[in-house]
PDB file of N, CA and C in Angstrom:
ATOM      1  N   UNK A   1     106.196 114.252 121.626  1.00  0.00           N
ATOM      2  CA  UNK A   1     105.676 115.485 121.067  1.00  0.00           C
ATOM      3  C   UNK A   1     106.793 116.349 120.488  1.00  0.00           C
ATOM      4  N   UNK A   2     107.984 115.535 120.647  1.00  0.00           N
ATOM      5  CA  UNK A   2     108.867 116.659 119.361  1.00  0.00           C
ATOM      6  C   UNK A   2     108.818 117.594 118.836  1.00  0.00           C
ATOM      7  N   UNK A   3     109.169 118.771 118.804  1.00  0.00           N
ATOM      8  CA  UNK A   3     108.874 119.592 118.351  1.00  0.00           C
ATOM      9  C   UNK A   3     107.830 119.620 116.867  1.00  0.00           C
ATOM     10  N   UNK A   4     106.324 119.439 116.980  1.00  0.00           N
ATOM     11  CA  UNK A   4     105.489 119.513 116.602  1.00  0.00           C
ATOM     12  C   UNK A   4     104.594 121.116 116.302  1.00  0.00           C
ATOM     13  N   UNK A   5     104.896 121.506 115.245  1.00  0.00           N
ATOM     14  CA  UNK A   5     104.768 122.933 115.028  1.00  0.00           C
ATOM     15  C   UNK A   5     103.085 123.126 115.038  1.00  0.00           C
ATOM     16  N   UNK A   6     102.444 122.359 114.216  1.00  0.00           N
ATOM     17  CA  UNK A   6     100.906 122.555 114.364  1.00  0.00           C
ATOM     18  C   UNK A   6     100.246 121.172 114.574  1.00  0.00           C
ATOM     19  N   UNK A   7      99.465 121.448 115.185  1.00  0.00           N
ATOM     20  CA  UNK A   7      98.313 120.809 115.019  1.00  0.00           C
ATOM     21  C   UNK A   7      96.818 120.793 115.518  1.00  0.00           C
ATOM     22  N   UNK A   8      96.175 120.887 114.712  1.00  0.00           N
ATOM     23  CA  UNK A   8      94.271 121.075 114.480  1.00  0.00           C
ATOM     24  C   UNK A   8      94.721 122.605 114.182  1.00  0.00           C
ATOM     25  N   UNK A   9      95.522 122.857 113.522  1.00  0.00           N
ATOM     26  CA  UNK A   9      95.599 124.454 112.306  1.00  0.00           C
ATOM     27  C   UNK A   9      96.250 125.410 113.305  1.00  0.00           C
ATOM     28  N   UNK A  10      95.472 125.618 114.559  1.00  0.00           N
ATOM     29  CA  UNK A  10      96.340 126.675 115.441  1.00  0.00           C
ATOM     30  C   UNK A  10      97.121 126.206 116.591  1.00  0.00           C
ATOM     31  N   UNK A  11      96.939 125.033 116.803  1.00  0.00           N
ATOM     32  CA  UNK A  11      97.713 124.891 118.380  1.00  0.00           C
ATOM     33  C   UNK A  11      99.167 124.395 118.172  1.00  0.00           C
ATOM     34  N   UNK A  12     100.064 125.047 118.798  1.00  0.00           N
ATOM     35  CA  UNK A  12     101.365 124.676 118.543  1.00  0.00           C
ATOM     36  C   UNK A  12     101.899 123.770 119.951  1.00  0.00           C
ATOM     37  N   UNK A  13     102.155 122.875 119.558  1.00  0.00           N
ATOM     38  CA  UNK A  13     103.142 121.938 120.604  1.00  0.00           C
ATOM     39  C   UNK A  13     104.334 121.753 120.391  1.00  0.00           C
ATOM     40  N   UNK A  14     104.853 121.934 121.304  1.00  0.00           N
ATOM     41  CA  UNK A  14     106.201 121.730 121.268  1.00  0.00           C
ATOM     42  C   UNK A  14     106.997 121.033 122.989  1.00  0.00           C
ATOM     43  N   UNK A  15     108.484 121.207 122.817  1.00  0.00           N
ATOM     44  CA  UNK A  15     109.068 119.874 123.954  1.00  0.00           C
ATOM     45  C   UNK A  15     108.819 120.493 125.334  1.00  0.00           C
ATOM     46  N   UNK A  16     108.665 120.181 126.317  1.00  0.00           N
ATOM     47  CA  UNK A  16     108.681 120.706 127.626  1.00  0.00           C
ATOM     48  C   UNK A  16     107.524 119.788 128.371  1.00  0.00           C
ATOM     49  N   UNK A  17     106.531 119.004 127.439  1.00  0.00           N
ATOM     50  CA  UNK A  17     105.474 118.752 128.415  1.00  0.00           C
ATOM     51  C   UNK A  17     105.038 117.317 127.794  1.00  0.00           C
ATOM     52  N   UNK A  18     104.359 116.536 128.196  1.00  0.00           N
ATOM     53  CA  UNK A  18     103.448 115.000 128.967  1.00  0.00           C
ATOM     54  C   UNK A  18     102.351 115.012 128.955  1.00  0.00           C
ATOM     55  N   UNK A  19     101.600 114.168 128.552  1.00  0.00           N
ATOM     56  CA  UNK A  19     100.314 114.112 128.484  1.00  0.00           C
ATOM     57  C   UNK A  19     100.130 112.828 129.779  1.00  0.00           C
ATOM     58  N   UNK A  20      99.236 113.228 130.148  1.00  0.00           N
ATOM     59  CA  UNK A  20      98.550 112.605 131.843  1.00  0.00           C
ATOM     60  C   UNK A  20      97.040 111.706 130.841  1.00  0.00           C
ATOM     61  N   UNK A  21      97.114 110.030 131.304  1.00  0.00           N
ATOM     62  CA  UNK A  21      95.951 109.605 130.478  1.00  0.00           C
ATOM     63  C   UNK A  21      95.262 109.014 132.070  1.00  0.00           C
ATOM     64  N   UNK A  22      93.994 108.848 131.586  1.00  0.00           N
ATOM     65  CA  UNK A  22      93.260 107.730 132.577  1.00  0.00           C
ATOM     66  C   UNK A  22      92.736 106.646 131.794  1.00  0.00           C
ATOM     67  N   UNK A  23      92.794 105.422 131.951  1.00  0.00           N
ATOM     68  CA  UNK A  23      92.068 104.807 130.896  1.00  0.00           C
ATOM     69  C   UNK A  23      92.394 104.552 129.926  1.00  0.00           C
ATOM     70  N   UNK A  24      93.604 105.414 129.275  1.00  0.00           N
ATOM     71  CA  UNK A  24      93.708 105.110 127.811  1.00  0.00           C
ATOM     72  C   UNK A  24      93.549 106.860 126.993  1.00  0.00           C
ATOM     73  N   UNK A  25      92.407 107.607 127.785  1.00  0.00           N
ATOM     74  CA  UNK A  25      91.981 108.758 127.570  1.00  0.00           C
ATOM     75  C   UNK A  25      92.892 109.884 128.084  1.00  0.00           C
ATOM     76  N   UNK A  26      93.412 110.747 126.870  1.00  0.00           N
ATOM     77  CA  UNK A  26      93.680 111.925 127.946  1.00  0.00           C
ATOM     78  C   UNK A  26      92.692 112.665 128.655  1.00  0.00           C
ATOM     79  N   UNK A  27      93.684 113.125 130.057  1.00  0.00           N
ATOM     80  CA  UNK A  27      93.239 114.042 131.012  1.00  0.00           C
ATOM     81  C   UNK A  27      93.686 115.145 131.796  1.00  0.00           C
ATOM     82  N   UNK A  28      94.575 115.761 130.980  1.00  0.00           N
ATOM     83  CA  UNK A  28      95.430 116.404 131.357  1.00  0.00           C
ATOM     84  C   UNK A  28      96.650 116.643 131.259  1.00  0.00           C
ATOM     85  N   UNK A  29      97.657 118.128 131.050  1.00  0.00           N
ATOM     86  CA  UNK A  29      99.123 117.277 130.818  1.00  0.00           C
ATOM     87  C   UNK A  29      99.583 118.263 131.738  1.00  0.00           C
ATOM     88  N   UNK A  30     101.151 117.966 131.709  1.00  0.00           N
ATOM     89  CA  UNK A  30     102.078 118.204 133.036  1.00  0.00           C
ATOM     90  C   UNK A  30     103.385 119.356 131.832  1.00  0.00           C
ATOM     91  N   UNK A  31     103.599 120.606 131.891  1.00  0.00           N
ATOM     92  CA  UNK A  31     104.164 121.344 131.253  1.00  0.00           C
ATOM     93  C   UNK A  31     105.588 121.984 132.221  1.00  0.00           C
ATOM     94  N   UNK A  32     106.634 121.886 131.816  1.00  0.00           N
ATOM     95  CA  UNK A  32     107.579 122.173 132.201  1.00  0.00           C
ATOM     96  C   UNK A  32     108.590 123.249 131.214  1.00  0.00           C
ATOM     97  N   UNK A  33     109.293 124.374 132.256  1.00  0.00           N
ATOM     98  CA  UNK A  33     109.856 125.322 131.263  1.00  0.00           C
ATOM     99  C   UNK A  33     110.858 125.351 132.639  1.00  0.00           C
ATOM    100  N   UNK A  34     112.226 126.036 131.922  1.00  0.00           N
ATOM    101  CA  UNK A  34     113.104 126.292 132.746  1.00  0.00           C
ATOM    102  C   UNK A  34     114.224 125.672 132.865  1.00  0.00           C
ATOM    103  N   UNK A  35     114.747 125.012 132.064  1.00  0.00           N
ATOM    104  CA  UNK A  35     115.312 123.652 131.941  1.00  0.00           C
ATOM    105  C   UNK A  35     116.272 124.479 131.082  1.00  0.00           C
ATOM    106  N   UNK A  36     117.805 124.071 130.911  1.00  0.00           N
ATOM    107  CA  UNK A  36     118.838 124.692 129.638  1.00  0.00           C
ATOM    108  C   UNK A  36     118.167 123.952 128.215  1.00  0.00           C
ATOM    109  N   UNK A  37     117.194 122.785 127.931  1.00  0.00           N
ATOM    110  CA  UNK A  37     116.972 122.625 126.642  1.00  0.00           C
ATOM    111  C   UNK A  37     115.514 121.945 126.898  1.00  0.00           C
ATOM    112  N   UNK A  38     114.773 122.215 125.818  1.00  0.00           N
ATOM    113  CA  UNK A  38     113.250 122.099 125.473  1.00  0.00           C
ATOM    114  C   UNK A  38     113.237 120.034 126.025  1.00  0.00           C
ATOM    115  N   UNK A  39     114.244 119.751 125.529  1.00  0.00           N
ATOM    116  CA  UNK A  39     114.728 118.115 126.129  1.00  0.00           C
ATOM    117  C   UNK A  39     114.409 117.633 127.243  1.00  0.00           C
ATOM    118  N   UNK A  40     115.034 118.530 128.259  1.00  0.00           N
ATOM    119  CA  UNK A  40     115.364 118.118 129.577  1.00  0.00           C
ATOM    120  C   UNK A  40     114.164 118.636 130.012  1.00  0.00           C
ATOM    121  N   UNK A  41     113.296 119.650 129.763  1.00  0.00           N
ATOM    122  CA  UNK A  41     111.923 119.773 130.252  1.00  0.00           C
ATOM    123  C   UNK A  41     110.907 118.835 129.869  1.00  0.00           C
ATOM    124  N   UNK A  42     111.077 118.098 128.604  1.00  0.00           N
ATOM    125  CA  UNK A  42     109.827 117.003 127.863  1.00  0.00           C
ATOM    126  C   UNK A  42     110.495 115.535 129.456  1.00  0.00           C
ATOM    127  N   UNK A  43     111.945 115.500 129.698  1.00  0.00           N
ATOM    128  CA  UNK A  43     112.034 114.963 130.233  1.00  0.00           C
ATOM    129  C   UNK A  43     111.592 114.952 131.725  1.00  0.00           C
ATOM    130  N   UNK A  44     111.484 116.160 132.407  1.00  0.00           N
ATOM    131  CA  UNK A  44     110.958 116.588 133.890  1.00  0.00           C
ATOM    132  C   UNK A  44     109.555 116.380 133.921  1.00  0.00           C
ATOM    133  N   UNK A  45     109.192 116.737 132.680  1.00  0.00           N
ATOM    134  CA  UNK A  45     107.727 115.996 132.787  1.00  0.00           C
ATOM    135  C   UNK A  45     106.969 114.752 132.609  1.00  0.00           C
ATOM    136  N   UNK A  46     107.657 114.080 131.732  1.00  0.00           N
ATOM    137  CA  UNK A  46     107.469 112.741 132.082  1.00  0.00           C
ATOM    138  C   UNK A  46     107.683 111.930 133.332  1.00  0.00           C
ATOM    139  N   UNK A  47     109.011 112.655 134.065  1.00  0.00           N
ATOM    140  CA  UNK A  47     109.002 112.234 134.743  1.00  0.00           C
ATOM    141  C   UNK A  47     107.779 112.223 136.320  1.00  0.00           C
ATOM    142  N   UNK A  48     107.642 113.445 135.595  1.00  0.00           N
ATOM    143  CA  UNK A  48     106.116 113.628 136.491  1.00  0.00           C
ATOM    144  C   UNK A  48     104.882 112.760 136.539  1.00  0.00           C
ATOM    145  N   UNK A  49     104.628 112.666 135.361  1.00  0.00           N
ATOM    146  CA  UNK A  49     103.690 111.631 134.872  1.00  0.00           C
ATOM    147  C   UNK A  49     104.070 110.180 135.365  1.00  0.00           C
ATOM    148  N   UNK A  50     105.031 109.900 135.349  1.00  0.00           N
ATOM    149  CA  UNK A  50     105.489 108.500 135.852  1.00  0.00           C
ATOM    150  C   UNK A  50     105.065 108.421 137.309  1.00  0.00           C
ATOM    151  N   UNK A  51     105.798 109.307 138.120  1.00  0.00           N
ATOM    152  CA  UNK A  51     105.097 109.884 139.575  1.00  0.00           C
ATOM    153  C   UNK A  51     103.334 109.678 139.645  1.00  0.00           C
ATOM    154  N   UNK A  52     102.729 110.295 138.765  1.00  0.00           N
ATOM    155  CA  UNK A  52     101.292 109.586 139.108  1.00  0.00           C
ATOM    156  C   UNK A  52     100.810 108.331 138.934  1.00  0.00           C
ATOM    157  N   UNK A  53     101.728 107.800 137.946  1.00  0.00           N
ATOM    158  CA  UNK A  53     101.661 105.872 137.914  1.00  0.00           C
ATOM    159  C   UNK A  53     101.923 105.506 139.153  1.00  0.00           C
ATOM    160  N   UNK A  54     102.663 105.924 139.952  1.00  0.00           N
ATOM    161  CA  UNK A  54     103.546 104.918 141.115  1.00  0.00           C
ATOM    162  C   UNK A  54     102.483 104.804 142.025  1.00  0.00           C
TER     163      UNK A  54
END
């Protein structure tokens, strides 16, 4: 999700967060702030997400 400025016209995404799937489907995502770069938060959250695989 790279710094992704729009998308569907108003929603802005950007680095800090993970999308959580079931199925194939999203269901949720895992958002992280606090980190010295937008990086290392896209990274804390994945790593989260990985945590619900295990």
């Amino acid at each position: 999700m790279k710094h992704i400025e729009k998308l569907s016209g108003r929603t802005r995404a950007r680095t800090g967060g993970a999308p959580v799937t079931a199925e194939g489907a999203p269901v949720a995502g895992i958002g992280v702030a606090g980190a010295p770069s937008g990086d290392l938060d896209e990274r804390f959250a994945r790593a989260g997400v990985a945590a619900l695989d295990a």
